[in-house]
N, C-alpha and C. Protein backbone atom coordinates (compact mmCIF):
# COMPACT_ATOMS: atom_id res chain seq x y z
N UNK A 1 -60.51 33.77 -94.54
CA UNK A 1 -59.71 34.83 -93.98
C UNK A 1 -58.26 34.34 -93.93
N UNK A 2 -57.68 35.11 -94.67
CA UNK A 2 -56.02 35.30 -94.46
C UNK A 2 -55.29 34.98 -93.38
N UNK A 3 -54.20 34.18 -92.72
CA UNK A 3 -53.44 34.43 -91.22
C UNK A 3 -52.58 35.50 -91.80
N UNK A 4 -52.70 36.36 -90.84
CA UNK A 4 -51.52 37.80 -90.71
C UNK A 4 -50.13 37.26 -90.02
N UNK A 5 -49.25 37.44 -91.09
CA UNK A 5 -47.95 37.68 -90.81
C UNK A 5 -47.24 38.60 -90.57
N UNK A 6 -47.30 39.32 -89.51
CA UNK A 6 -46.87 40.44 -88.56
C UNK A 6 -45.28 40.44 -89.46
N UNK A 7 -44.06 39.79 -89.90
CA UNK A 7 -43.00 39.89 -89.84
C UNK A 7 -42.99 40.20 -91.62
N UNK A 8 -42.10 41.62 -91.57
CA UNK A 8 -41.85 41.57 -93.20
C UNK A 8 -41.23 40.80 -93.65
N UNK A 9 -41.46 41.26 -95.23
CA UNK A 9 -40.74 40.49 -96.31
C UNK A 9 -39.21 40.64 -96.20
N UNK A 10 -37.83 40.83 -95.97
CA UNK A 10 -36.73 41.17 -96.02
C UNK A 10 -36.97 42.21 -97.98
N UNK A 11 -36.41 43.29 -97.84
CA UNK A 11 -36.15 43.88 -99.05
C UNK A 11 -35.63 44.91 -98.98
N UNK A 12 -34.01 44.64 -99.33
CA UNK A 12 -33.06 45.83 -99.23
C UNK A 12 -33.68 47.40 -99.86
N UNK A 13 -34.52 46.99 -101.11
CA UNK A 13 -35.02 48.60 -100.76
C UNK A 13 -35.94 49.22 -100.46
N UNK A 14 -36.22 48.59 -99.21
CA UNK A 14 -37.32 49.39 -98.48
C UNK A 14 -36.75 49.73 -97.01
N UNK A 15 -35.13 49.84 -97.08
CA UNK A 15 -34.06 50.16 -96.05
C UNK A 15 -34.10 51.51 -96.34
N UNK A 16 -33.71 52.44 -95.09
CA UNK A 16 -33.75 53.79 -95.21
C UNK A 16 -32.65 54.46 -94.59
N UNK A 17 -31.64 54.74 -95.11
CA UNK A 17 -30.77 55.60 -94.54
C UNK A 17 -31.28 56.45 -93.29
N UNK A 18 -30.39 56.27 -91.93
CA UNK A 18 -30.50 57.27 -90.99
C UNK A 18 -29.73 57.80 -90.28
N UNK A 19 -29.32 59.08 -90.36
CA UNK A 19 -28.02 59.82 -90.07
C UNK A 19 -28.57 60.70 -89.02
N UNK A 20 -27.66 60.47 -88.26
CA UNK A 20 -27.96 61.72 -87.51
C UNK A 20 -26.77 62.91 -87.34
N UNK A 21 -26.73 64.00 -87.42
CA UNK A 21 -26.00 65.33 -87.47
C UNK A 21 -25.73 65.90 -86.27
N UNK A 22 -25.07 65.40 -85.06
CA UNK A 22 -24.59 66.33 -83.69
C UNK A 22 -24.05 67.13 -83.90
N UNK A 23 -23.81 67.78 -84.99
CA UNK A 23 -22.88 69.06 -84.36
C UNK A 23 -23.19 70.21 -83.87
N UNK A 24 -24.91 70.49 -83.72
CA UNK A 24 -25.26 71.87 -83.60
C UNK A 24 -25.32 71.17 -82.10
N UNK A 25 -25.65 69.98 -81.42
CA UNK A 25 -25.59 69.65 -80.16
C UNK A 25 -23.74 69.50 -79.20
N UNK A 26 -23.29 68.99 -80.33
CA UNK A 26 -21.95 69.44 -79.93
C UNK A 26 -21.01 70.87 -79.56
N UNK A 27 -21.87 71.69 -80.57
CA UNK A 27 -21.13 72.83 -80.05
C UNK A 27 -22.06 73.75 -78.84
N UNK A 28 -23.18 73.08 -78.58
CA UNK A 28 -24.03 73.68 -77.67
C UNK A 28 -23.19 73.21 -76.28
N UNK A 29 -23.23 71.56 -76.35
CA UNK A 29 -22.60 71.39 -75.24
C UNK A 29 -21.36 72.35 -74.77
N UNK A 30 -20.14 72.31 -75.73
CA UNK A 30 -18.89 73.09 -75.69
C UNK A 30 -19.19 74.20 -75.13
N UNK A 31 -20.26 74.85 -75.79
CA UNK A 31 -20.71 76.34 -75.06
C UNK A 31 -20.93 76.41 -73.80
N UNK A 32 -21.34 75.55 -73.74
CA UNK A 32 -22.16 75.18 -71.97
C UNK A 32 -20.70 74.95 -71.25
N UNK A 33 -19.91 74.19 -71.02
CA UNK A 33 -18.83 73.75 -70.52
C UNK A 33 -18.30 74.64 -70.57
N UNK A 34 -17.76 75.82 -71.63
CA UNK A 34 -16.74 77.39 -71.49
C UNK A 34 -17.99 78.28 -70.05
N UNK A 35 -19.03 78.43 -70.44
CA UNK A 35 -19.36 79.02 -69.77
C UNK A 35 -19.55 78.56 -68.14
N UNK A 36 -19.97 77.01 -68.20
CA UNK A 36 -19.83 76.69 -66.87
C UNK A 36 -18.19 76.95 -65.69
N UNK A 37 -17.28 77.43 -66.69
CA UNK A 37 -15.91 77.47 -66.29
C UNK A 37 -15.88 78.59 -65.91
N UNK A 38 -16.61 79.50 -66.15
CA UNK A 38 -16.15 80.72 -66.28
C UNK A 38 -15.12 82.04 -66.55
N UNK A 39 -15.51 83.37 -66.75
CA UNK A 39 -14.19 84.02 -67.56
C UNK A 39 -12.92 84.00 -67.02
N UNK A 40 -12.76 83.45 -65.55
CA UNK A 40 -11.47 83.22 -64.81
C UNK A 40 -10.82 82.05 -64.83
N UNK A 41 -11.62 81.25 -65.88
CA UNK A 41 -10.85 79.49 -65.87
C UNK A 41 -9.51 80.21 -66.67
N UNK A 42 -8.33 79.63 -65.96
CA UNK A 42 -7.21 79.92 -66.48
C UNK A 42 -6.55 78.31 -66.62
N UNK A 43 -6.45 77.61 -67.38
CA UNK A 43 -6.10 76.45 -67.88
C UNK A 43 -4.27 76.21 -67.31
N UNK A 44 -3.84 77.21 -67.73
CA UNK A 44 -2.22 76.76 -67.47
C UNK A 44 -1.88 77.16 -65.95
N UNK A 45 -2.50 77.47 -64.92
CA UNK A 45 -2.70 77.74 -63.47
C UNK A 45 -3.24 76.02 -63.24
N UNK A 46 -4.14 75.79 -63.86
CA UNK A 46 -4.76 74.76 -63.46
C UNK A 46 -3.74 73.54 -63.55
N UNK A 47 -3.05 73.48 -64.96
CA UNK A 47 -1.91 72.31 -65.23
C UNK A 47 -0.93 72.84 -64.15
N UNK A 48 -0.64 74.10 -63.76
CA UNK A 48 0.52 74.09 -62.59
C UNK A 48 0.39 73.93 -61.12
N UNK A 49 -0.85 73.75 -60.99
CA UNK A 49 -1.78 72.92 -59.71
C UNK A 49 -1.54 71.61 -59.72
N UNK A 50 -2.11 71.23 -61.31
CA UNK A 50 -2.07 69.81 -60.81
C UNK A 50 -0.61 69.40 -60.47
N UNK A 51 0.09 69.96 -61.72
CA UNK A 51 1.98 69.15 -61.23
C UNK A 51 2.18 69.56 -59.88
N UNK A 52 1.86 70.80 -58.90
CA UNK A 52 2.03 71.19 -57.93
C UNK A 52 1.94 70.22 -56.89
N UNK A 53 0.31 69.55 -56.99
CA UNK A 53 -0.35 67.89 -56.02
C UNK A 53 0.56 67.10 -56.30
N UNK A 54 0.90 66.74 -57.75
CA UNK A 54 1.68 65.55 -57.84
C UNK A 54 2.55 65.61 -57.07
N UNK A 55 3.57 66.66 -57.29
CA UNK A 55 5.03 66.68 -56.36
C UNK A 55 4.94 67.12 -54.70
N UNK A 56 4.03 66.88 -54.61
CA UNK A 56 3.00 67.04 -52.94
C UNK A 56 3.07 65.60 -52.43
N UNK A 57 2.42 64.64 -53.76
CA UNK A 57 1.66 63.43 -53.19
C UNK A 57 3.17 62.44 -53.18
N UNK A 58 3.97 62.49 -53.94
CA UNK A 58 5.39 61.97 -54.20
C UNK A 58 5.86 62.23 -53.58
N UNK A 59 6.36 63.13 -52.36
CA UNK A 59 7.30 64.05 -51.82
C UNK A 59 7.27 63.13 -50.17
N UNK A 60 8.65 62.90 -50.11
CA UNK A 60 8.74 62.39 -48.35
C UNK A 60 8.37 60.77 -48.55
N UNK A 61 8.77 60.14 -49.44
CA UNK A 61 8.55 58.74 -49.14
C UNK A 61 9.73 58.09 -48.92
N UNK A 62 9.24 57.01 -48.25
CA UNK A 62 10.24 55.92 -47.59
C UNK A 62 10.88 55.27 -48.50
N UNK A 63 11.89 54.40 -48.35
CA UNK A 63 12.10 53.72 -48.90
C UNK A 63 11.84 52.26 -50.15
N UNK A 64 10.50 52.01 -48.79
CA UNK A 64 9.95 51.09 -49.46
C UNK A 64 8.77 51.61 -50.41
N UNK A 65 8.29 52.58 -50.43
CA UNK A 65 7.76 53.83 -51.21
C UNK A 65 8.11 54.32 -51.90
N UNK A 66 9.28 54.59 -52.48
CA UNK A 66 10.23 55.17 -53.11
C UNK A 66 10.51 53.98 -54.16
N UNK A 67 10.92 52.80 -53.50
CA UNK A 67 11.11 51.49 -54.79
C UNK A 67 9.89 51.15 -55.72
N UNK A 68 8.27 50.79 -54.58
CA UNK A 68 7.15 50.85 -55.63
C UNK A 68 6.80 51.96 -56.62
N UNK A 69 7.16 53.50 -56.49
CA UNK A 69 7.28 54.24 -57.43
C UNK A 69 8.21 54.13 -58.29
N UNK A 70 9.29 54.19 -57.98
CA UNK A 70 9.67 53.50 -59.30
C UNK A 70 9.52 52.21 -60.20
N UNK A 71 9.14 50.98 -59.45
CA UNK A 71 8.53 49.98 -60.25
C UNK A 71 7.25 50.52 -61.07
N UNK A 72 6.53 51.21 -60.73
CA UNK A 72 5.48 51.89 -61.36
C UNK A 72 5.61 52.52 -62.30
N UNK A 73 6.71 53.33 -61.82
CA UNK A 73 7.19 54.19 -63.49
C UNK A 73 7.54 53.69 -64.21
N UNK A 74 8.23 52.14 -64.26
CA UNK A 74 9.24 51.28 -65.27
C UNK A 74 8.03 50.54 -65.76
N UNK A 75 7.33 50.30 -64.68
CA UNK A 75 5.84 49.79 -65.32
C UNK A 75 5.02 50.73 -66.35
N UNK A 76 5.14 51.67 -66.47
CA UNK A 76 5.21 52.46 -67.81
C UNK A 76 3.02 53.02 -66.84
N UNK A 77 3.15 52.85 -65.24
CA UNK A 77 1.69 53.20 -64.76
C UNK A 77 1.34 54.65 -64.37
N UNK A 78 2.65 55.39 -63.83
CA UNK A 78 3.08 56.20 -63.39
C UNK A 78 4.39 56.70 -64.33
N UNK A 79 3.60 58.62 -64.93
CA UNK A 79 4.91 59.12 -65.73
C UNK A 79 5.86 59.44 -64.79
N UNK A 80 7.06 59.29 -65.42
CA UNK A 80 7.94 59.81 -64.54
C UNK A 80 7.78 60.92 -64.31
N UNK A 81 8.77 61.09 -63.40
CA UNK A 81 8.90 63.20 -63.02
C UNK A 81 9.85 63.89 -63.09
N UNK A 82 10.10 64.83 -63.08
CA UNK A 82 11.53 65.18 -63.33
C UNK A 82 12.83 63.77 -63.56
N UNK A 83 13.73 63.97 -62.36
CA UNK A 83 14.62 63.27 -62.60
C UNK A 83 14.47 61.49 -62.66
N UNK A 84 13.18 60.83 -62.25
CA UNK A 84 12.83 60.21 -62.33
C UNK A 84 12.50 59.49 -60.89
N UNK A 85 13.10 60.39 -60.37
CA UNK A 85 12.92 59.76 -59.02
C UNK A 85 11.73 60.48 -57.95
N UNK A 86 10.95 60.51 -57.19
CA UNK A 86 9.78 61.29 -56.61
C UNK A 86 10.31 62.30 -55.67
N UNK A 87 9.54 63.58 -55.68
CA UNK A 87 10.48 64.75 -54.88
C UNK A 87 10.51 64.60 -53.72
N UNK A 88 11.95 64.68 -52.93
CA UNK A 88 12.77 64.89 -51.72
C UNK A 88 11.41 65.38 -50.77
């Protein structure tokens, strides 16, 4: 009786191409996400919210608050904002 060698031979052609095709799962997802938003998601309300927080969360700082934001912005961590300085 033979010993069985569980491990193949190496032989490039008995390699099998395997692709896989997401896009009918990709655009399912997409679908899912428009609809989870619903017909009132208004996108450019939403970008004028967020700049709205920003100049909320910036607004009324001290001095010494006022210098780490700007080291931040020169630090390239924090975009600037308007004039570069955080709102009054």
């Amino acid at each position: 009786m033979a010993p069985h060698d569980p491990t193949p031979s190496p032989d490039a052609s008995a390699l099998t191409d395997f692709t896989v095709d997401l896009t009918s799962q990709e655009v399912l997802r997409r679908a899912q996400v428009m609809a989870a938003l619903g017909p009132d998601w208004n996108p450019v309300e939403v970008l004028l919210g967020e700049e709205a927080a920003y100049d909320l969360l910036y607004s009324g700082l001290d001095a010494q608050q006022q210098r780490l934001y700007d080291d931040l912005v020169a630090a390239g961590v924090l975009p600037a904002r308007g004039d570069g300085r955080a709102a009054a």
